[in-house]
Protein backbone atom coordinates (compact mmCIF):
# COMPACT_ATOMS: atom_id res chain seq x y z
CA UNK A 1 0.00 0.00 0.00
CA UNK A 2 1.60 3.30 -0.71
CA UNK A 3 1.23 5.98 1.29
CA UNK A 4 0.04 9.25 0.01
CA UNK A 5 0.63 12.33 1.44
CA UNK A 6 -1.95 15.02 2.48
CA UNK A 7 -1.88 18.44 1.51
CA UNK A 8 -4.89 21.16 1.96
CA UNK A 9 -3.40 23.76 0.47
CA UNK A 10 -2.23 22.53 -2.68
CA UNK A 11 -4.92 24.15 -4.63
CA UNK A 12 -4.60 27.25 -3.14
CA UNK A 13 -1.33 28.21 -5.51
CA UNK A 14 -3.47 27.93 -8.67
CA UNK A 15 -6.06 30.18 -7.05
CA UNK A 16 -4.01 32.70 -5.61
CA UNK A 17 -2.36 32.98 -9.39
CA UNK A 18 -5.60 33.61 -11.17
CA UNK A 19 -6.32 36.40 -8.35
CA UNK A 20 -3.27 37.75 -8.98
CA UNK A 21 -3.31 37.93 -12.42
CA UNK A 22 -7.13 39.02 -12.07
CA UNK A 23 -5.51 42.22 -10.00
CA UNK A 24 -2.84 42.76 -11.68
CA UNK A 25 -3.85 43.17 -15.22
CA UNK A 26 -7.31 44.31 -14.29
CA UNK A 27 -7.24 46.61 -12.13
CA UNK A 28 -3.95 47.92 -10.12
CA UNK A 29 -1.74 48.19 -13.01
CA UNK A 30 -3.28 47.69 -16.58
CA UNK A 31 -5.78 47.50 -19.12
CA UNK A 32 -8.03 45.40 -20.94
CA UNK A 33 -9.47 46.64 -23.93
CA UNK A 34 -11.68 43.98 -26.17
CA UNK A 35 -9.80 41.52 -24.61
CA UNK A 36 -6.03 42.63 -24.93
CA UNK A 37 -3.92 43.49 -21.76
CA UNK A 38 -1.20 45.98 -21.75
CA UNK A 39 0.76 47.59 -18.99
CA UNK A 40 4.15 49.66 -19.93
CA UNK A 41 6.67 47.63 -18.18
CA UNK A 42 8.62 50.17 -15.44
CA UNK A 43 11.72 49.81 -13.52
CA UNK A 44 11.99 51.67 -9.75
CA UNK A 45 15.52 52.37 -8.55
CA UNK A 46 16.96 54.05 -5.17
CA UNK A 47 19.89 55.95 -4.98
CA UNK A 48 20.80 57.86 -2.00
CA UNK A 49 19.22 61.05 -2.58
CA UNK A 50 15.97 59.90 -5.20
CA UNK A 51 13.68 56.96 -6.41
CA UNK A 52 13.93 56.68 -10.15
CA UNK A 53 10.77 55.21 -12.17
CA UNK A 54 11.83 54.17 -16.08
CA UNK A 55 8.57 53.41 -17.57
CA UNK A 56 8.63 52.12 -21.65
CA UNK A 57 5.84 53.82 -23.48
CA UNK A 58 7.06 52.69 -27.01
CA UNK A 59 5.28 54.96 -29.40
CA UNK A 60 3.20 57.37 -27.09
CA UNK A 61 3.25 60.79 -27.09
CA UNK A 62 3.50 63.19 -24.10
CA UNK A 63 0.60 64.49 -24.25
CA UNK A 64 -1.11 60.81 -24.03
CA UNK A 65 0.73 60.58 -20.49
CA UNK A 66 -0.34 61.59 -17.50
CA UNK A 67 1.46 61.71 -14.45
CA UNK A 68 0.07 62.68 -10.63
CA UNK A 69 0.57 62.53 -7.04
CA UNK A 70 -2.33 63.16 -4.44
CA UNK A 71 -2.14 61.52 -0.95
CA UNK A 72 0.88 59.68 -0.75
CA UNK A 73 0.45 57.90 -4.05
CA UNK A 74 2.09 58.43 -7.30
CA UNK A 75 0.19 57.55 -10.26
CA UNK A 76 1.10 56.93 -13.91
CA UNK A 77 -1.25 56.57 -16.71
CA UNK A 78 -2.22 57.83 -20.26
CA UNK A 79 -3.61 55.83 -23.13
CA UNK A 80 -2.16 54.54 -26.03
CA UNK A 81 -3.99 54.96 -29.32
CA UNK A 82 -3.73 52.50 -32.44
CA UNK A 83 -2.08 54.38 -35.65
CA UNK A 84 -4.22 55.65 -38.16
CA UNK A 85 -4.01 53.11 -41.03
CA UNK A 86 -4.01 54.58 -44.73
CA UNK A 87 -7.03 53.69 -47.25
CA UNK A 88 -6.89 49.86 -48.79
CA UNK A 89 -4.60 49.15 -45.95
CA UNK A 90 -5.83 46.73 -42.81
CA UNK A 91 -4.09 44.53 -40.22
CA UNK A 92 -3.32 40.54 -41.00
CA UNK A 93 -2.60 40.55 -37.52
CA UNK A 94 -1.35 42.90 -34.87
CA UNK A 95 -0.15 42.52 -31.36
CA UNK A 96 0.22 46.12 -30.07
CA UNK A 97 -3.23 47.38 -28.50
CA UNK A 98 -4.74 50.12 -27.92
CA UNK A 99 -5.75 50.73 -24.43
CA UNK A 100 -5.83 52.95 -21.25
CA UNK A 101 -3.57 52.12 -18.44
CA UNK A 102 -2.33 53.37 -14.90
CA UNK A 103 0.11 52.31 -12.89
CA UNK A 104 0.04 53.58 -9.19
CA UNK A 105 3.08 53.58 -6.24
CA UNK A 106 2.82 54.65 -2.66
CA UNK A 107 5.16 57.11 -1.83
CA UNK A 108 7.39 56.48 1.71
CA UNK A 109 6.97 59.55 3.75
CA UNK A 110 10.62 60.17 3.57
CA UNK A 111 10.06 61.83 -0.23
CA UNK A 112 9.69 65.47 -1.17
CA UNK A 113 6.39 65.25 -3.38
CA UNK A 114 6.72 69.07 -4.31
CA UNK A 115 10.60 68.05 -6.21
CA UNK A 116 9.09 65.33 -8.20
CA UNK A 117 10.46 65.88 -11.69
CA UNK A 118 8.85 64.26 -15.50
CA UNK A 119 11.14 63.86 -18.32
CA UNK A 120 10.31 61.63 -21.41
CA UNK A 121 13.07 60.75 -24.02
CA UNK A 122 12.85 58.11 -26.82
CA UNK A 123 9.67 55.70 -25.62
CA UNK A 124 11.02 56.36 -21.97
CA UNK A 125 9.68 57.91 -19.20
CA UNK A 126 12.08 58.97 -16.29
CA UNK A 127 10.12 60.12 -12.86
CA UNK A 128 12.27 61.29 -10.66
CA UNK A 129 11.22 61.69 -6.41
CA UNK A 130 13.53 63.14 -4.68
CA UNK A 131 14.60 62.22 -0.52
CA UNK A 132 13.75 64.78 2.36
CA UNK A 133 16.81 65.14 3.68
CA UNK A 134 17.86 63.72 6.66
CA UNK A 135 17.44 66.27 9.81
CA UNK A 136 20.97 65.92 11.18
CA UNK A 137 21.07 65.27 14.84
CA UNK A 138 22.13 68.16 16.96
CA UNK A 139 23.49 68.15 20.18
CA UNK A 140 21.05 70.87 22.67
CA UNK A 141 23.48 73.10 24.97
CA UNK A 142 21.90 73.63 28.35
CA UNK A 143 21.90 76.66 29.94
CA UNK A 144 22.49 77.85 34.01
CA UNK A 145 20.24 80.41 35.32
């Protein structure tokens, strides 16, 4: 007789994937549009003195991006639009949508929301959010009356 081993959770990973992917895509981060998904792919890097957010948005133009911060949250998004295609000309097939999208990130207290800085080069967005500095500490004299 072998013996087979119990577990009550195995199911769970399968169901936790097809929430996450639910979230994900659907709502926190992306977009579906007649049933295509699209989310620019973005990078977040610390230095020392700023967070730095490289997001690709191949093909957009600025004024189809949108960028925002209100209470504590950062939040990317912007829509990109299908080209315009020339009489007698259609698609055989096409894998670049056309869709809305957002992307959101919560801001640590320790940032200064009023320095955040946009700059968009070549498909690439660059969001820049600058530390607080650090308050130094200081050593209090005490004074004799």
């Amino acid at each position: 007789m072998e013996l087979v081993r119990w577990e009550p959770f195995a199911g769970l990973g399968n169901f936790r994937s097809m929430f996450d992917d639910l979230w994900d895509d659907g709502f926190s981060r992306g977009a579906i549009q007649n049933g295509a998904r699209w989310h620019p792919a973005v990078d977040v890097l610390e230095s020392k003195d700023a967070y730095l957010i490289h997001a690709e948005l191949p093909g957009m133009k600025r004024e189809d991006i949108k960028v925002e911060v209100k209470d504590g949250v950062l939040v990317l998004s912007g829509e990109r639009k299908a080209e315009k295609l020339a009489d007698g000309v259609e698609y055989r097939h096409t894998e670049r949508v056309s869709a809305k999208f957002w992307r959101s990130f919560s801001l640590p207290e320790t940032v200064k929301q009023d320095g955040i800085e946009a700059n968009y080069k070549d498909g690439v967005l660059e969001i820049r959010v600058p530390k607080v500095e650090k308050a130094k500490p200081r050593q209090i004299e005490i004074n004799v009356h």
